[in-house]
Protein backbone atom coordinates (compact mmCIF):
# COMPACT_ATOMS: atom_id res chain seq x y z
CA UNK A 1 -17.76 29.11 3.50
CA UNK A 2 -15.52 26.40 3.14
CA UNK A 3 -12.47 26.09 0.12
CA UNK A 4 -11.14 23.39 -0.82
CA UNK A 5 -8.37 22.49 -3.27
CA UNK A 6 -7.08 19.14 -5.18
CA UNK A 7 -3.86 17.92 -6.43
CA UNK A 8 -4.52 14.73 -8.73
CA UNK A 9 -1.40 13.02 -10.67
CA UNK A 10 -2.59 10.05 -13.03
CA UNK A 11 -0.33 8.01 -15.22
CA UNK A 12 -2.84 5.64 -17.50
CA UNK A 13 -2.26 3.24 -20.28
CA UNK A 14 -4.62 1.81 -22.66
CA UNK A 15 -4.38 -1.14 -25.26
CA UNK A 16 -7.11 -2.06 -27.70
CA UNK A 17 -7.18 -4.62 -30.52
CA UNK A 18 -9.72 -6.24 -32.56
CA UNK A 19 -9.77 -8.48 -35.09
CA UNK A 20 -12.54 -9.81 -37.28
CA UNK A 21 -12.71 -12.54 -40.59
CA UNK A 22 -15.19 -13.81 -42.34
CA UNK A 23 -16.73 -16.89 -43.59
CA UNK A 24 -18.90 -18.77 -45.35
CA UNK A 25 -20.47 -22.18 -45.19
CA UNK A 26 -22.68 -23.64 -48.04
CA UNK A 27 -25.85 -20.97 -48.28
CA UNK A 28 -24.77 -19.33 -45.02
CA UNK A 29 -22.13 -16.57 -44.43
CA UNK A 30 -21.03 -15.07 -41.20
CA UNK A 31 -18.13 -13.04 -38.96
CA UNK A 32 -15.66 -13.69 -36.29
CA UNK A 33 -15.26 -10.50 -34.15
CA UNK A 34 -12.42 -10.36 -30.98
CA UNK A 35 -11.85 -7.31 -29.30
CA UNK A 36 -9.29 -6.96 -26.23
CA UNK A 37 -8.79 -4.24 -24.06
CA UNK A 38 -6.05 -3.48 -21.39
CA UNK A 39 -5.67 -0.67 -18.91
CA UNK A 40 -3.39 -0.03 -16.12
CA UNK A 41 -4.00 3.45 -14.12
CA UNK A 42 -2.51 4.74 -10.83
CA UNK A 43 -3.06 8.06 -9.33
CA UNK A 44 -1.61 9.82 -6.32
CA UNK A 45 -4.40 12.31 -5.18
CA UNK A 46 -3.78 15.42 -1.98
CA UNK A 47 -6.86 17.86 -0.89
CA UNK A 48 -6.95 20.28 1.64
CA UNK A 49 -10.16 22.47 3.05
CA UNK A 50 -9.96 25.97 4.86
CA UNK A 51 -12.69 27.34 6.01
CA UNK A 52 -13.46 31.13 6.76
CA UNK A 53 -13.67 33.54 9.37
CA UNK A 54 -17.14 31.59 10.31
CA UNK A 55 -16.01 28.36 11.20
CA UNK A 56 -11.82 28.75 11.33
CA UNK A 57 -9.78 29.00 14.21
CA UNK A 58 -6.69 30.22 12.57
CA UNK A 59 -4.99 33.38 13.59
CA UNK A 60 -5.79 34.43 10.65
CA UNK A 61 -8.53 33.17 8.88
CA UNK A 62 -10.16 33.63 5.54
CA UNK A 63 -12.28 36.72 5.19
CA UNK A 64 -15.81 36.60 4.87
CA UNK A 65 -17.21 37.16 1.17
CA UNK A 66 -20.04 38.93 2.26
CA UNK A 67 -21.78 39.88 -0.44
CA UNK A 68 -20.60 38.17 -3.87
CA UNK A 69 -21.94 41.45 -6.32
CA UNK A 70 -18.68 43.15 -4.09
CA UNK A 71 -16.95 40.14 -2.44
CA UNK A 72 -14.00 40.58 0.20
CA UNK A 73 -11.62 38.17 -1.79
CA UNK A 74 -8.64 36.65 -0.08
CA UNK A 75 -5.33 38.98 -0.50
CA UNK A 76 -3.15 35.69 0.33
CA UNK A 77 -3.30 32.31 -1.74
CA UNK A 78 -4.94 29.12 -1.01
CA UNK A 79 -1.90 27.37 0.68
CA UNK A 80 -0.36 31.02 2.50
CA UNK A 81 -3.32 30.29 4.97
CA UNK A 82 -2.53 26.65 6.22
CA UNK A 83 -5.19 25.19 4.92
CA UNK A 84 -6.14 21.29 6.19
CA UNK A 85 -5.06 18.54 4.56
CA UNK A 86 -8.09 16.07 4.42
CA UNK A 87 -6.79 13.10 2.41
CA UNK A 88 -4.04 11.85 0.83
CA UNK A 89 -4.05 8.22 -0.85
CA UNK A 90 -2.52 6.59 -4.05
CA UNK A 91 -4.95 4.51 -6.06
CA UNK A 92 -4.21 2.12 -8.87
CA UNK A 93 -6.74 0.23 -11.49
CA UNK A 94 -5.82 -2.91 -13.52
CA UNK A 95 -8.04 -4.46 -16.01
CA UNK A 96 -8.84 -6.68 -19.18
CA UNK A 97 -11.60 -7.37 -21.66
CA UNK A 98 -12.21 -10.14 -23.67
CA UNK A 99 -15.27 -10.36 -25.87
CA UNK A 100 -16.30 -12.44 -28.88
CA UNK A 101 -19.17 -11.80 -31.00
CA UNK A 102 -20.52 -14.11 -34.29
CA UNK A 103 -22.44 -12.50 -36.77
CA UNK A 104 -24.55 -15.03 -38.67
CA UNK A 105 -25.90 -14.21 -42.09
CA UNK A 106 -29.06 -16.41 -42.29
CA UNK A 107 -30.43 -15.06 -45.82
CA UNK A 108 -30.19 -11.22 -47.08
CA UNK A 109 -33.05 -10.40 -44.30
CA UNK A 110 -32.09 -12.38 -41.41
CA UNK A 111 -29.11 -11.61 -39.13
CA UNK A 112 -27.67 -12.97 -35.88
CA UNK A 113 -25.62 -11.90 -33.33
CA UNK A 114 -24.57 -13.79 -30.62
CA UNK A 115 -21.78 -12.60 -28.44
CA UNK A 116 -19.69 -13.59 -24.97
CA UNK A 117 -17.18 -11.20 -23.20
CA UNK A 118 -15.16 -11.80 -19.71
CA UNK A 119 -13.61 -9.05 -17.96
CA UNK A 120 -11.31 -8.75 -14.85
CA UNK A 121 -11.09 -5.49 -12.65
CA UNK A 122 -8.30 -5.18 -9.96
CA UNK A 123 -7.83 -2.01 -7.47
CA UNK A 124 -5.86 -0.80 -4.76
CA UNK A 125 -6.69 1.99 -2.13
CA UNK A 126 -3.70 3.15 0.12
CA UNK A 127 -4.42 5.71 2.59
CA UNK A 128 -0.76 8.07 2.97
CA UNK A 129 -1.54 9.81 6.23
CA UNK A 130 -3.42 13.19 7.01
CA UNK A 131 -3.13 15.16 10.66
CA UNK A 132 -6.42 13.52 11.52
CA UNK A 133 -5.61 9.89 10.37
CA UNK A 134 -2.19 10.57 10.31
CA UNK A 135 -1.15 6.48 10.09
CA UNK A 136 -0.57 5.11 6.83
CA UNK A 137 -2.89 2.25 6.51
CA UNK A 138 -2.78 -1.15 5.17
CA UNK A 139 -3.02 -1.07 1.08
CA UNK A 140 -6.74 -2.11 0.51
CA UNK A 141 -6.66 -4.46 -2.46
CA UNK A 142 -9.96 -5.65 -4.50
CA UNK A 143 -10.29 -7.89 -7.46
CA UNK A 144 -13.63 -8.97 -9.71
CA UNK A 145 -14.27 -11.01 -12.50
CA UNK A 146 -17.38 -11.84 -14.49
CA UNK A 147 -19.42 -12.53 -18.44
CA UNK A 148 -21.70 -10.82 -20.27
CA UNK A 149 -23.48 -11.85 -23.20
CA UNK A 150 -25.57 -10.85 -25.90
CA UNK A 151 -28.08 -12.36 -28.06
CA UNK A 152 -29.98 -10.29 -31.05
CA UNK A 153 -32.17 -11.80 -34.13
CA UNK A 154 -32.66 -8.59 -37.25
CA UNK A 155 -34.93 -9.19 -39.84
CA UNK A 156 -35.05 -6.53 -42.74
CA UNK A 157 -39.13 -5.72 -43.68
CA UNK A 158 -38.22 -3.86 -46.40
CA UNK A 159 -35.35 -1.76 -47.54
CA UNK A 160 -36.40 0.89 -44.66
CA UNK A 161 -37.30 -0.69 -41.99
CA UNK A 162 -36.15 -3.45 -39.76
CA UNK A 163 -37.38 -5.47 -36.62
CA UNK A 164 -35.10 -6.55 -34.52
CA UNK A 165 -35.03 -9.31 -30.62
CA UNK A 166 -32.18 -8.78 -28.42
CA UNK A 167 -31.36 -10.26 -24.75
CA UNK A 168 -28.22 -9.52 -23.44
CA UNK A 169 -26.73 -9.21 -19.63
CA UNK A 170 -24.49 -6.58 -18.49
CA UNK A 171 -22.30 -5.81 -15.37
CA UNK A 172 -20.43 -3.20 -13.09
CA UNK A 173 -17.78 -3.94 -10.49
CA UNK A 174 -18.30 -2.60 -7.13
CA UNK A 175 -15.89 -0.29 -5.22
CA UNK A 176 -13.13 -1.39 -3.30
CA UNK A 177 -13.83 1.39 -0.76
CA UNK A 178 -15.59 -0.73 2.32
CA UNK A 179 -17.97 -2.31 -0.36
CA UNK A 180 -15.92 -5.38 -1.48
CA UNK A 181 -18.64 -7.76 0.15
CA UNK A 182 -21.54 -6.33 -2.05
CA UNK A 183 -22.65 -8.10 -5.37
CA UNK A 184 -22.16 -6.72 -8.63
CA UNK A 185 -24.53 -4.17 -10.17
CA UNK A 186 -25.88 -6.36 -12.78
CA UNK A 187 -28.84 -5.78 -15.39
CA UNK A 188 -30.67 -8.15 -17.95
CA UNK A 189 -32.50 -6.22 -21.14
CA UNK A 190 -34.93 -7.94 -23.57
CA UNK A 191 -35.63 -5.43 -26.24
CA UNK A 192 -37.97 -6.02 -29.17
């Protein structure tokens, strides 16, 4: 059996705004929608593993649990039995949003909604040093960009009930953890 135990430390801040007006233009009426969005993260993470009597070379070792209906628990803590520290890194995130989205007002029935956003994602990995990679490495750095977009038709049947024709494109950033060179996870949906 092997334990394990984490330390995490995060320190995260978040800004949001949005703003919307409307308008109108002879028989046609319509919104202006802008959202932002900021975040800036960084996190200082420590874990360590000990293993048992099974697979631990300590002088002294974990006990076995046995049997968990009458287990042999520990009489130390975690850290009184040296455990291993397996990784130690500080991570940070930094990113933006920027989306705009009209909202047309055809007639009462028909509505569109046709909407662009960019986004920007930027991370850094540092590795601090454990006893079996006991360097600290370079700081692994990673930056993406890309759009998304969104375009939807609603027209009201009756009071009840509604069809609606959407396309839109979203998109993930990949890791900065030895994937940099991958593409983006992308998707397209056409809904109807």
């Amino acid at each position: 059996q092997q334990y394990r135990r984490s330390d995490a430390s995060e320190t995260s801040w978040q800004y949001f705004a949005d703003f919307n007006t409307s308008w109108s233009l002879g028989p046609f009426e319509g919104e202006h929608l802008i959202s932002a969005n900021f975040e800036d993260r960084s996190m200082t993470v420590k874990s360590w593993s000990l293993s048992d009597a099974d697979g631990s070379s300590a002088a002294e070792p974990l006990p076995y649990i046995l049997d968990i209906r009458n287990p042999n628990w520990p009489t130390k803590s975690f850290m009184e039995y040296d455990p291993t520290l397996t990784s130690k890194y500080d991570s940070s995130v930094t990113s933006y949003g920027l989306s705009f989205q009209e909202v047309l007002y055809f007639n009462d029935i028909l509505t569109g909604r046709f909407g662009f956003a960019h986004s920007k994602i930027k991370q850094a990995y540092q590795h601090k040093g454990t006893p079996r990679t006991p360097d600290i490495s370079e700081e692994e750095d990673f930056s993406d960009s890309g759009n998304t977009y969104n375009l939807g038709l609603n027209y009201r049947i009756t009071d009840d009930f509604a069809s609606f024709i959407n396309f839109s494109k979203g998109r993930t950033a990949s890791s900065i953890l030895d994937f940099s060179d991958i593409p983006d996870s992308e998707s397209k949906s056409f809904d109807l």
